[in-house]
N, C-alpha and C. Protein backbone atom coordinates (compact mmCIF):
# COMPACT_ATOMS: atom_id res chain seq x y z
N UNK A 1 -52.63 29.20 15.13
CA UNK A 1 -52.01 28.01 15.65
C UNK A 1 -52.55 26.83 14.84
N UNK A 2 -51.53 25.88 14.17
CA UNK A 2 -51.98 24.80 13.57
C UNK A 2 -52.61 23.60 14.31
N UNK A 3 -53.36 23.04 14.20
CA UNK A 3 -53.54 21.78 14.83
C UNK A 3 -53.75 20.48 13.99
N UNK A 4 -53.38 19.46 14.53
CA UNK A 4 -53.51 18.18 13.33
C UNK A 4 -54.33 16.94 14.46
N UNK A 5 -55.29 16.58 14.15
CA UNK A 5 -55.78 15.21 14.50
C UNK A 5 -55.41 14.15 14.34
N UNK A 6 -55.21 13.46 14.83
CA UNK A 6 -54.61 11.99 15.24
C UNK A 6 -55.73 10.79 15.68
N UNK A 7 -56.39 9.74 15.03
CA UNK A 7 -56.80 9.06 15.28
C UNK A 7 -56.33 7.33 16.09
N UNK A 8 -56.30 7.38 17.48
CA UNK A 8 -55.69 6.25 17.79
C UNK A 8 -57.07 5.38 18.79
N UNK A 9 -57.47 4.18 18.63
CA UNK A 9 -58.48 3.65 18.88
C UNK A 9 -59.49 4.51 19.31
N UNK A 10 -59.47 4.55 20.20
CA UNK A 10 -61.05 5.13 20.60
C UNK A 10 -60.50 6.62 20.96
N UNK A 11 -59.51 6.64 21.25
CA UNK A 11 -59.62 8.50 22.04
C UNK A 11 -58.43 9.19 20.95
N UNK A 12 -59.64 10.58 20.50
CA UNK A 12 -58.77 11.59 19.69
C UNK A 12 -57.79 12.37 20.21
N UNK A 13 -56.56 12.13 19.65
CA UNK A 13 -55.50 13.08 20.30
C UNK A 13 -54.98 14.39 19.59
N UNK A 14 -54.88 15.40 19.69
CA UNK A 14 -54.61 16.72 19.25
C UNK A 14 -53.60 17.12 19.50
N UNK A 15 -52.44 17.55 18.63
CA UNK A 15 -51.40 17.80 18.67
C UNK A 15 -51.58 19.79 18.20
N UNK A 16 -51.16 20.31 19.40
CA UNK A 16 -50.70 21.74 19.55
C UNK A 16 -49.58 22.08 19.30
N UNK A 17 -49.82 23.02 19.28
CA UNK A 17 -47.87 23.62 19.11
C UNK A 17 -47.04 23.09 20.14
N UNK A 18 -47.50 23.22 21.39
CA UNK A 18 -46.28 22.56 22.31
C UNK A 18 -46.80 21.04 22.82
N UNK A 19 -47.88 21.08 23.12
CA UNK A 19 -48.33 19.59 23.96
C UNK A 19 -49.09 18.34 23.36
N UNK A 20 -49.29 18.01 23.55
CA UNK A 20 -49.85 16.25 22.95
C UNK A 20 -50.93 16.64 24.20
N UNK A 21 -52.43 16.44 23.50
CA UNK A 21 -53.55 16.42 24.39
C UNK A 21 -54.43 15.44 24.01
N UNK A 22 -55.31 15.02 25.04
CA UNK A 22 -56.26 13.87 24.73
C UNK A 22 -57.61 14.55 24.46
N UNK A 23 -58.57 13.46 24.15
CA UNK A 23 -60.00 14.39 23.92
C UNK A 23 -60.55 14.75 25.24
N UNK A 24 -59.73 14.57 26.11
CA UNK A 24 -60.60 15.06 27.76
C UNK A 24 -60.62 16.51 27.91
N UNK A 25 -59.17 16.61 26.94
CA UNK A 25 -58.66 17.74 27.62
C UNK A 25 -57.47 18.39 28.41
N UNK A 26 -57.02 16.70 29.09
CA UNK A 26 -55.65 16.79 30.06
C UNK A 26 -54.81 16.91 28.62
N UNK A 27 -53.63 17.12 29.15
CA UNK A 27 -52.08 16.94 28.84
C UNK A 27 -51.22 15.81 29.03
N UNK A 28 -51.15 15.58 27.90
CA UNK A 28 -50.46 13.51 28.26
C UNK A 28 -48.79 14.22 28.22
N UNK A 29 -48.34 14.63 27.42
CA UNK A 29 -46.59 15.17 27.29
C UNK A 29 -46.44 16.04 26.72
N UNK A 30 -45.53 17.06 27.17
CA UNK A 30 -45.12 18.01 26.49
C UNK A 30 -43.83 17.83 25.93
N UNK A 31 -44.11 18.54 24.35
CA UNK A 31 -42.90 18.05 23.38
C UNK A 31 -41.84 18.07 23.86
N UNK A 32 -40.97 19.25 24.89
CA UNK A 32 -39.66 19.08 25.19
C UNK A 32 -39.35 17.97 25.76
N UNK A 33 -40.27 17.83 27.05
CA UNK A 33 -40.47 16.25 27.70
C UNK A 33 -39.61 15.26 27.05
N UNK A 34 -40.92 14.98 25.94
CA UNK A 34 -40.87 14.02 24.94
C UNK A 34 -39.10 13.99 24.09
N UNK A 35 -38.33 15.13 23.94
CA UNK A 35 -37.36 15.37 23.68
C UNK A 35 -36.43 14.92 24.77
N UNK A 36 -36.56 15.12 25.79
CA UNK A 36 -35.44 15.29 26.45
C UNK A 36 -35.41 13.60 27.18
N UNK A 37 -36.95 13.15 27.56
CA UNK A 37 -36.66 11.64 27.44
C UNK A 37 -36.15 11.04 26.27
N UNK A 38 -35.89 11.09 25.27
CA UNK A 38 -35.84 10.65 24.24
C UNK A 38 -33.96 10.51 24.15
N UNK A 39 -33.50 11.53 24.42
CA UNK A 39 -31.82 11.92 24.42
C UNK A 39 -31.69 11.74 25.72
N UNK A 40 -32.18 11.36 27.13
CA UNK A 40 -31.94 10.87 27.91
C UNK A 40 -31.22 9.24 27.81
N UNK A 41 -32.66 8.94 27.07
CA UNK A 41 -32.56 7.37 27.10
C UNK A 41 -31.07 6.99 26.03
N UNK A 42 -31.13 7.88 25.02
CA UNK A 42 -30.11 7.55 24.01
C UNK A 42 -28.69 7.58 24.78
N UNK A 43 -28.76 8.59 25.79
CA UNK A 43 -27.38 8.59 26.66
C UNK A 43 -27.41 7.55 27.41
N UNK A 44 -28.04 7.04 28.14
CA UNK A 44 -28.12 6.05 29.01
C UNK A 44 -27.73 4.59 28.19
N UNK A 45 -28.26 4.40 27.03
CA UNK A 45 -27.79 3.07 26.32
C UNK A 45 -26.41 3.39 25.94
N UNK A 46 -26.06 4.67 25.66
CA UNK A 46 -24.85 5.11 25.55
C UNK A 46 -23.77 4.85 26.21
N UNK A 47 -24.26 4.86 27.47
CA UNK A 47 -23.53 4.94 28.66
C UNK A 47 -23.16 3.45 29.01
N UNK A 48 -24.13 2.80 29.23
CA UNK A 48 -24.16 1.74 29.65
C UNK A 48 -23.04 0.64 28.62
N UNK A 49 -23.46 0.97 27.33
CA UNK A 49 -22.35 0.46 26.06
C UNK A 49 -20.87 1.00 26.82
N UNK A 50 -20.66 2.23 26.63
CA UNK A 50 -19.32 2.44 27.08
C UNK A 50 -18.73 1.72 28.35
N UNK A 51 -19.85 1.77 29.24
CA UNK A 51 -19.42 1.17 30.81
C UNK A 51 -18.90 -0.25 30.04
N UNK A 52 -19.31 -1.01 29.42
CA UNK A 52 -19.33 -2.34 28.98
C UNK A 52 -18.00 -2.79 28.35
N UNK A 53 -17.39 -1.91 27.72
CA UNK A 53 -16.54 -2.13 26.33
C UNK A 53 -14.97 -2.31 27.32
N UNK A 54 -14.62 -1.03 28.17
CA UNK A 54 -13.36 -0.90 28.85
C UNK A 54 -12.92 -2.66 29.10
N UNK A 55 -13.74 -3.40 29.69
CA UNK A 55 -13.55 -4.38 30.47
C UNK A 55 -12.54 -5.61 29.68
N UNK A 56 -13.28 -5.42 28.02
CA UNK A 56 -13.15 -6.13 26.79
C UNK A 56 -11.67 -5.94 26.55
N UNK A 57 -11.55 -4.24 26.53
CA UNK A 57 -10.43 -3.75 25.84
C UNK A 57 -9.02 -4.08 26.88
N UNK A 58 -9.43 -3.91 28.37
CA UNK A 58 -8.40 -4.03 29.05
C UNK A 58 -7.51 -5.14 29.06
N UNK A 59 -8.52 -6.37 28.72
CA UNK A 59 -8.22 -8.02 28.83
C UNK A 59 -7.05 -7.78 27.18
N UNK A 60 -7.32 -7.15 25.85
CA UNK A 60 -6.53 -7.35 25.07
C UNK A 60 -4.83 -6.48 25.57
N UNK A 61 -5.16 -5.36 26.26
CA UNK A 61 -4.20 -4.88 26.42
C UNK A 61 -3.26 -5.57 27.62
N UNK A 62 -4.13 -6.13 28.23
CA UNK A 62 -3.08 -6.79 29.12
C UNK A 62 -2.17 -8.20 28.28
N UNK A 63 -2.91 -8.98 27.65
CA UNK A 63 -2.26 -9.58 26.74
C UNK A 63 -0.68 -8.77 26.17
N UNK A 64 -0.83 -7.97 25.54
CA UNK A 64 -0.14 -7.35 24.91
C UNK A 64 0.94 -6.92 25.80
N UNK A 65 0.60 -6.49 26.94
CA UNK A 65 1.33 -5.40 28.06
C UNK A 65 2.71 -6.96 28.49
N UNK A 66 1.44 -8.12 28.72
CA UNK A 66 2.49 -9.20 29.32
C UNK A 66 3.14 -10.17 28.64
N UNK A 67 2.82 -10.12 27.24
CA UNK A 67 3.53 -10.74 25.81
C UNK A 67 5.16 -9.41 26.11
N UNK A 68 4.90 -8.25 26.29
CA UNK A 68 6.31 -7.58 25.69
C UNK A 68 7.07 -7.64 27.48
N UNK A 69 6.47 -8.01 28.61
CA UNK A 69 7.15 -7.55 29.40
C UNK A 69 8.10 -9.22 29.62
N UNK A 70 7.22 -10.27 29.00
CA UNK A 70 8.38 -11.45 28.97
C UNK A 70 9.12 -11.61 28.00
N UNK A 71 9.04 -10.96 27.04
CA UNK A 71 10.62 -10.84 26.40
C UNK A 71 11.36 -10.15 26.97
N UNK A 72 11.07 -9.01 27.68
CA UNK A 72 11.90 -8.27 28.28
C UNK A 72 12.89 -7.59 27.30
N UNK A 73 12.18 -6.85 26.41
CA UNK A 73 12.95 -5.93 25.20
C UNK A 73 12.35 -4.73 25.57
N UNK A 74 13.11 -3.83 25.26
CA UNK A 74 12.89 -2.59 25.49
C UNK A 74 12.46 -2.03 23.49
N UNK A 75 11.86 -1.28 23.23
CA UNK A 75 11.40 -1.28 21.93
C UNK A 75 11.22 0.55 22.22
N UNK A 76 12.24 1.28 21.29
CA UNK A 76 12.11 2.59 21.01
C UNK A 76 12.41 2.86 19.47
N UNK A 77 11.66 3.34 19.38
CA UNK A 77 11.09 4.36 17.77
C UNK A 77 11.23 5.26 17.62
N UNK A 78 12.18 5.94 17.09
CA UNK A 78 12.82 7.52 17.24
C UNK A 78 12.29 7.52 15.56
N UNK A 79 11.17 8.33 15.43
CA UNK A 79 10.82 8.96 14.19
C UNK A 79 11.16 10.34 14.09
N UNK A 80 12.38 10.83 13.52
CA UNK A 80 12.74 12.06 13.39
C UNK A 80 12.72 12.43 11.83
N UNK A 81 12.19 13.51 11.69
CA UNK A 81 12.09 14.40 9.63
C UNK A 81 13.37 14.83 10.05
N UNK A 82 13.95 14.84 9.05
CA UNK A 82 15.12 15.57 8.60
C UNK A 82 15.14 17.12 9.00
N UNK A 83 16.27 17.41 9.32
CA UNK A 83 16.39 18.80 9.58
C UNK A 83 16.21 19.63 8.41
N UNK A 84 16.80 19.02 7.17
CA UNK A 84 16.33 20.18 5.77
C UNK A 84 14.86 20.26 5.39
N UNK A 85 14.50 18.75 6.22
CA UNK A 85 12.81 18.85 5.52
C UNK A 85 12.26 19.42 6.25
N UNK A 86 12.39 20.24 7.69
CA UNK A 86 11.59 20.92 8.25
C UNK A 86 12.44 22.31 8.15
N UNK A 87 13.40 22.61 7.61
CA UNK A 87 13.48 24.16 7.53
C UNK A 87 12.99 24.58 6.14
N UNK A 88 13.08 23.68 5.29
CA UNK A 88 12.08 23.56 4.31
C UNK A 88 10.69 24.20 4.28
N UNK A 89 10.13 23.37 5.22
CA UNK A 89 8.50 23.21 5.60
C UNK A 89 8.36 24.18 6.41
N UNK A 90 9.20 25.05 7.15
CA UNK A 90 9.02 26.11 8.00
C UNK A 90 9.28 27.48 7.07
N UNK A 91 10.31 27.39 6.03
CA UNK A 91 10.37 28.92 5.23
C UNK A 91 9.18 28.69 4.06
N UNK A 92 8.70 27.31 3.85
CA UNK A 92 8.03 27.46 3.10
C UNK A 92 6.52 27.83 3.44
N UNK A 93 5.99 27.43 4.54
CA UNK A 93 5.43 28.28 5.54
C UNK A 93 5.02 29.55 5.96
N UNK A 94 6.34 29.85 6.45
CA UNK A 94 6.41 31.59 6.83
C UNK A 94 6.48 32.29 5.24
N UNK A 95 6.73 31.73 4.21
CA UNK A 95 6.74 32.23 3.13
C UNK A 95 4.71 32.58 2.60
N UNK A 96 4.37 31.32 3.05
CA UNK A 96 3.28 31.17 2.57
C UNK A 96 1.79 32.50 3.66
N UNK A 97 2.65 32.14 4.76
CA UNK A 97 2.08 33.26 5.95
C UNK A 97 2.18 34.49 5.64
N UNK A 98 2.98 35.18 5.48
CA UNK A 98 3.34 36.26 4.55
C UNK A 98 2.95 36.45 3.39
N UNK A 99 2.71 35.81 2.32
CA UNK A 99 1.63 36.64 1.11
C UNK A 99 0.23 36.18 1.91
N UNK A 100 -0.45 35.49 2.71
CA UNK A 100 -1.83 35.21 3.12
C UNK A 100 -2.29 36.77 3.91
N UNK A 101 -1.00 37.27 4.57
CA UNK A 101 -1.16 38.28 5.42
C UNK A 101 -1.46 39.46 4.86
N UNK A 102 -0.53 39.84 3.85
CA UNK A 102 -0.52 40.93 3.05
C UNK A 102 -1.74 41.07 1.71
N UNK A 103 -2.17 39.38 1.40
CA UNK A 103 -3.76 39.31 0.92
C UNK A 103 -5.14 39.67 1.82
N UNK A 104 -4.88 39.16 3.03
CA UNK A 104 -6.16 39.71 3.70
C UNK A 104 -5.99 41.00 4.38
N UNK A 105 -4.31 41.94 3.93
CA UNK A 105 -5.10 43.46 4.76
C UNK A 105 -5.46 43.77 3.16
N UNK A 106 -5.03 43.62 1.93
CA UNK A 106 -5.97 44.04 0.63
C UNK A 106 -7.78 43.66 0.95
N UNK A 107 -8.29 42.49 1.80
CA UNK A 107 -9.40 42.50 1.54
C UNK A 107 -10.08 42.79 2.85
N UNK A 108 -9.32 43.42 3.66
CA UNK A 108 -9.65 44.11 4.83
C UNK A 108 -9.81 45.73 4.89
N UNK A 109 -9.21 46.12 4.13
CA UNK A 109 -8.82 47.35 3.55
C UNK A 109 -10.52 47.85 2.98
N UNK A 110 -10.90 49.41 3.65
CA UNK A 110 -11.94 49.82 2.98
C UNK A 110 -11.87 50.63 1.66
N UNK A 111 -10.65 50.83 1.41
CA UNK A 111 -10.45 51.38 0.55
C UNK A 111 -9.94 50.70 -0.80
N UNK A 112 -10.19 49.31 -0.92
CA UNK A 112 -9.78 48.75 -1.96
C UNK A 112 -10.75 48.28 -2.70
N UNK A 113 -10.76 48.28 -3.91
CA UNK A 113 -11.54 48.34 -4.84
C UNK A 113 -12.41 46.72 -4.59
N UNK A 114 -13.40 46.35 -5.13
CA UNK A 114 -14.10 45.44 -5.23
C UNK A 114 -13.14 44.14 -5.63
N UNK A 115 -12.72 44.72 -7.33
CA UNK A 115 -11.85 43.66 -8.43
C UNK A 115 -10.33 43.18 -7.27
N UNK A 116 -10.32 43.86 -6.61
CA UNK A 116 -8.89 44.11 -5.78
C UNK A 116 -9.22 42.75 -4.56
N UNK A 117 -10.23 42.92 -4.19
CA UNK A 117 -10.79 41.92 -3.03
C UNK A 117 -10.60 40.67 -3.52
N UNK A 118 -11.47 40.20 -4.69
CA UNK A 118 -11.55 39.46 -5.46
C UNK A 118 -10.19 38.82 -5.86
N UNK A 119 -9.65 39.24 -6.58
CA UNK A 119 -8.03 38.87 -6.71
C UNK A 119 -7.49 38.58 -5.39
N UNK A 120 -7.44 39.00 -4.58
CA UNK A 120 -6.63 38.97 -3.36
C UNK A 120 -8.05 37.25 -2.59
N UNK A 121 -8.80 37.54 -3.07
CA UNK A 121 -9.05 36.02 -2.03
C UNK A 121 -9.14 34.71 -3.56
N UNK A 122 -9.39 35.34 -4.47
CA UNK A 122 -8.98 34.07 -5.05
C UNK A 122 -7.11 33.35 -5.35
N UNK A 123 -6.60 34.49 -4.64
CA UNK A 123 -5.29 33.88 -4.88
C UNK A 123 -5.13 33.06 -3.21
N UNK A 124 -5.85 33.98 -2.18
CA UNK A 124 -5.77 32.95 -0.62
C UNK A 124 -5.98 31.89 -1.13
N UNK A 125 -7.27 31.72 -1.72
CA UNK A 125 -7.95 30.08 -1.94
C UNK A 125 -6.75 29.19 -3.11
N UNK A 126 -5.82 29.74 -3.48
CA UNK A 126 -5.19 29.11 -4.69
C UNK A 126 -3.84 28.99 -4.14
N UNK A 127 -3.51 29.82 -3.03
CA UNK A 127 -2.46 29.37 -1.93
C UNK A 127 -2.47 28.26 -1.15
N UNK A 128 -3.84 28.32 -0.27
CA UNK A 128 -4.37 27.28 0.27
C UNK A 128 -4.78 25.92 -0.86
N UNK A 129 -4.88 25.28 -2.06
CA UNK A 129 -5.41 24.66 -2.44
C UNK A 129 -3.89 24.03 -3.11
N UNK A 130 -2.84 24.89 -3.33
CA UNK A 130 -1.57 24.59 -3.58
C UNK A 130 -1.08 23.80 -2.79
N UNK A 131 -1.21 24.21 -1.39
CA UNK A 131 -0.71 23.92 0.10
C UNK A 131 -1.35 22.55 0.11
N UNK A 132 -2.31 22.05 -0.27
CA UNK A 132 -3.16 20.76 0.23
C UNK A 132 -2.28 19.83 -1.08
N UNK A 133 -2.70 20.61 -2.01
CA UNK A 133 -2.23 19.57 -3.04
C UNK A 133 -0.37 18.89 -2.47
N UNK A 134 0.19 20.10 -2.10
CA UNK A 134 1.32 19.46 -1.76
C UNK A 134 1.56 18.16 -1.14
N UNK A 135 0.53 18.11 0.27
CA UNK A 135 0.80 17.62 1.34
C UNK A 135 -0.16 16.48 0.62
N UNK A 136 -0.96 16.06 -0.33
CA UNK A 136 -1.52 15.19 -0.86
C UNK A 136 -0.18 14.45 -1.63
N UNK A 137 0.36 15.40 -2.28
CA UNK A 137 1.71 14.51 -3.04
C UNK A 137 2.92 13.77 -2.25
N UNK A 138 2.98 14.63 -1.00
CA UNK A 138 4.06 14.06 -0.20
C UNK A 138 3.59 12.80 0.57
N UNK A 139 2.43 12.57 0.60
CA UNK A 139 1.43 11.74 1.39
C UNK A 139 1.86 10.56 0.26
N UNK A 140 1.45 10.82 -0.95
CA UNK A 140 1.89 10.04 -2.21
C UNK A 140 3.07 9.21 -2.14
N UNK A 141 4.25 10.85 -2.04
CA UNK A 141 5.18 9.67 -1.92
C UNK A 141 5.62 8.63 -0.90
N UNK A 142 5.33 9.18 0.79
CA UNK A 142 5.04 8.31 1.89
C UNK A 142 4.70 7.24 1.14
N UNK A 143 3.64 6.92 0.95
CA UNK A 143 2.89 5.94 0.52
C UNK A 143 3.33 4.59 -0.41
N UNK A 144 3.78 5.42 -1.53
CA UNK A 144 4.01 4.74 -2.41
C UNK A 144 5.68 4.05 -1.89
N UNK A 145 6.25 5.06 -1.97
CA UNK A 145 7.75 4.54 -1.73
C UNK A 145 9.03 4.47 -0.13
N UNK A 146 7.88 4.94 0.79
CA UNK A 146 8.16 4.83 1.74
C UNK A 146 9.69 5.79 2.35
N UNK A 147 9.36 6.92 1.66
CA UNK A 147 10.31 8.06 1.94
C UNK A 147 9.73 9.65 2.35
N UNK A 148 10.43 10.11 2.90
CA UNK A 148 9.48 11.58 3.60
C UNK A 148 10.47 12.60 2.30
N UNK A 149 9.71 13.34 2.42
CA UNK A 149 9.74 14.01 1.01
C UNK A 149 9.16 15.73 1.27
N UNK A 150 10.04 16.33 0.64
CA UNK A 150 9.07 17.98 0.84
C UNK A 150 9.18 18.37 -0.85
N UNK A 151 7.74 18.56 -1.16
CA UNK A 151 7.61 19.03 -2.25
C UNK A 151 6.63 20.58 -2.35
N UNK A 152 7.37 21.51 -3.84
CA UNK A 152 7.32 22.44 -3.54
C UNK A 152 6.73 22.99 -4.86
N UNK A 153 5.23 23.36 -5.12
CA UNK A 153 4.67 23.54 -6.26
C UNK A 153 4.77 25.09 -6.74
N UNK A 154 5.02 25.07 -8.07
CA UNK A 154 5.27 26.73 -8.67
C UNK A 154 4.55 26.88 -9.70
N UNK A 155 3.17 27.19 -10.16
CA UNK A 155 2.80 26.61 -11.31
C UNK A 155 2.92 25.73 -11.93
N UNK A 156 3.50 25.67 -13.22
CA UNK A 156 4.05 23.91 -13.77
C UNK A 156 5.27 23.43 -13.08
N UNK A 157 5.56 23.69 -12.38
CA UNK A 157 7.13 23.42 -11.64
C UNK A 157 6.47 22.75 -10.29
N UNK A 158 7.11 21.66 -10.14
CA UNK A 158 7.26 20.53 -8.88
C UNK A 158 8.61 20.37 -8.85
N UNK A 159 8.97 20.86 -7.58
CA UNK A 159 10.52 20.55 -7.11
C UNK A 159 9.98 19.56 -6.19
N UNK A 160 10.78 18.56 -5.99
CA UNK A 160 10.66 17.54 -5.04
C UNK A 160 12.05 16.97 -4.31
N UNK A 161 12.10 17.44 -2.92
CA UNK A 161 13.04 16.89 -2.24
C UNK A 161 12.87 16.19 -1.29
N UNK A 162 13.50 14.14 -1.17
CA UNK A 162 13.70 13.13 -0.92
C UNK A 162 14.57 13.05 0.50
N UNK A 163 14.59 12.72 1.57
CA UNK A 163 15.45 12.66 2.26
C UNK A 163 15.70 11.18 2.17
N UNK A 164 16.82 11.25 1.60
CA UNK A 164 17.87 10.14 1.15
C UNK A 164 18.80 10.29 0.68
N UNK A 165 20.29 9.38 1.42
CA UNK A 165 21.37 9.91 0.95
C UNK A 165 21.65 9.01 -0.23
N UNK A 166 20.75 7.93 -0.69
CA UNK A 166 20.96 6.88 -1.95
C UNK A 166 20.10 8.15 -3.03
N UNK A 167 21.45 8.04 -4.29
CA UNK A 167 20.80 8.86 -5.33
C UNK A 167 20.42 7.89 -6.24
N UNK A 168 19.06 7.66 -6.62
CA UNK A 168 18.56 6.57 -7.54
C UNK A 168 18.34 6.94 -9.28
N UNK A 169 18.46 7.43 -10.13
CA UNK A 169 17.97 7.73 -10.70
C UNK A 169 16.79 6.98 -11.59
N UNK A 170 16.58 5.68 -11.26
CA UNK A 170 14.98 4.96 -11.55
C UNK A 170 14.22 5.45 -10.81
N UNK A 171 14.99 4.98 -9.36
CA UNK A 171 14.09 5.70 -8.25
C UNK A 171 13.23 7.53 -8.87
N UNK A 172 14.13 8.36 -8.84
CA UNK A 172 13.75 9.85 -9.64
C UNK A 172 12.52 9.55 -10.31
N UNK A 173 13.19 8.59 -11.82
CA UNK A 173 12.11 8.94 -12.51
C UNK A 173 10.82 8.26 -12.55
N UNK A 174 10.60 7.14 -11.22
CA UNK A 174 10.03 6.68 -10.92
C UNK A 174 8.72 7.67 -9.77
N UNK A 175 9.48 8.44 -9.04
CA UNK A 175 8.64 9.61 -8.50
C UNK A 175 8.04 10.33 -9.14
N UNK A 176 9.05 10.73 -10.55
CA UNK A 176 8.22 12.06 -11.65
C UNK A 176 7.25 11.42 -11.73
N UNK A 177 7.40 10.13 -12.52
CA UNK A 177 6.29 9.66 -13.48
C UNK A 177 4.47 9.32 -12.29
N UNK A 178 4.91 9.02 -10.37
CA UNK A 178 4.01 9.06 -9.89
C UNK A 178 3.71 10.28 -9.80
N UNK A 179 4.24 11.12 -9.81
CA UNK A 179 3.59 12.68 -9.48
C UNK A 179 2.90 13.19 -10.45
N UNK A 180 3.24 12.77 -11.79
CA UNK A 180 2.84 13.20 -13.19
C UNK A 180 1.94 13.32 -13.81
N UNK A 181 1.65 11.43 -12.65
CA UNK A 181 -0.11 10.73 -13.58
C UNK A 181 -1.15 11.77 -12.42
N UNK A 182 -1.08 12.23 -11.62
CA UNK A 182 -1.80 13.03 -10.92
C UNK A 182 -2.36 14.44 -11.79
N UNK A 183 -1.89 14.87 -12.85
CA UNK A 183 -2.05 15.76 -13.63
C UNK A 183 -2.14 15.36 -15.05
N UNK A 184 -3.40 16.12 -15.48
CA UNK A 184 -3.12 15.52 -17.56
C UNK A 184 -2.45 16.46 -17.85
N UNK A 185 -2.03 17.80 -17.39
CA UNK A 185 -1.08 18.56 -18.34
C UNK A 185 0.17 18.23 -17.63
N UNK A 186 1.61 18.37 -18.71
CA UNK A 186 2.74 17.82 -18.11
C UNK A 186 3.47 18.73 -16.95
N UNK A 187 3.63 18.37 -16.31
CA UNK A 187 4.44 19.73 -15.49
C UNK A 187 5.90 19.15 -15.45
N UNK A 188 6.50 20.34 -15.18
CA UNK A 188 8.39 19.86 -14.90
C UNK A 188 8.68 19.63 -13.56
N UNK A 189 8.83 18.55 -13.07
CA UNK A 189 9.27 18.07 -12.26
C UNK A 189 10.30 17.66 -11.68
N UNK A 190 11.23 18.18 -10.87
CA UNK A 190 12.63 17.86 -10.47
C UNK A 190 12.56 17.11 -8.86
N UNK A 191 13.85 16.05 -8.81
CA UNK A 191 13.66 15.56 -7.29
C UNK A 191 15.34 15.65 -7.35
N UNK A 192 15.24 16.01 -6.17
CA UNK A 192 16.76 16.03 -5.36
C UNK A 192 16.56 15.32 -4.10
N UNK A 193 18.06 14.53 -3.75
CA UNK A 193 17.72 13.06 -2.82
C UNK A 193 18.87 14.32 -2.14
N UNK A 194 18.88 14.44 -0.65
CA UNK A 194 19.36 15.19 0.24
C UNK A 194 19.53 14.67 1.75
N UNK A 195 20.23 14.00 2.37
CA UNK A 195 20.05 13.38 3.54
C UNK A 195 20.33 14.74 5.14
């Protein structure tokens, strides 16, 4: 058992594995103690903050609640994706569910070779890393140009489809060229505007 000395004015304190002792002999705290007051108290300032804040927040929301109820407008936001962009996003999906499935019974499989495992999860991770990159580009184009977009990566191939029934072609090559600078090697990039 380790022990470490502690010099604090006049009385030596000894720290044990579990307790904090004085030179008498008694037991001043035991470490969990010392723990559990410790995350006690942190909840309690915790608490007390939260009790505090509602009061703040309610006063802005009522503002707000009685700013829209004297105009007396009714205000609805129908954010709907396109029906092609979600059957899109759903075969492209179940497409993607289906080789993930048929990769992990290869690396579930006791009978498959080591090199076989290997291949089969570095292509999961290169499915999955495809999949992000997508939803990073479509995020892109959100962003940039304020259109919902399903894009669909194939190696060097980016298909990109726009839900919009305006066919731009600046607009187009205005998407390639943002999708483009995202990569130093060139890839082929196509966009189709589809409402």
């Amino acid at each position: 058992m380790q022990t470490r000395n502690l010099q604090k004015s006049s009385n030596i304190l000894i720290f044990n594995k579990y307790n904090l002792i004085d030179k008498t002999g008694g037991i001043m705290i035991n470490k969990k103690s010392l723990w559990f007051l410790t995350l006690f108290s942190l909840i309690l300032v915790l608490s007390i903050y939260y009790i505090t804040m509602p009061s703040e927040l309610l006063l802005t929301t009522n503002v707000n609640n009685t700013s829209l109820e004297e105009n007396n407008e009714e205000v609805n936001v129908d954010i709907e994706e396109s029906d092609l962009l979600v059957a899109l996003r759903v075969e492209s999906d179940e497409e993607m569910t289906s080789q993930i499935e048929e990769l992990q019974l290869i690396l579930t499989n006791a009978e498959s070779s080591v090199d076989d495992k290997n291949k089969a999860y570095e292509k999961i991770k290169e499915l999955n890393d495809t999949r992000g990159e997508e939803e990073k580009l479509e995020t892109q184009v959100k962003d940039v140009y304020k259109l919902d977009s399903f894009i669909k990566i194939n190696d060097n191939q980016i298909q990109v489809t726009i839900n919009s029934s305006e066919h731009s072609e600046n607009l187009a090559n205005n998407i390639m060229r943002t999708i483009q600078s995202n990569y130093e090697e060139s890839k082929y990039i196509t966009v189709k505007f589809q409402k």
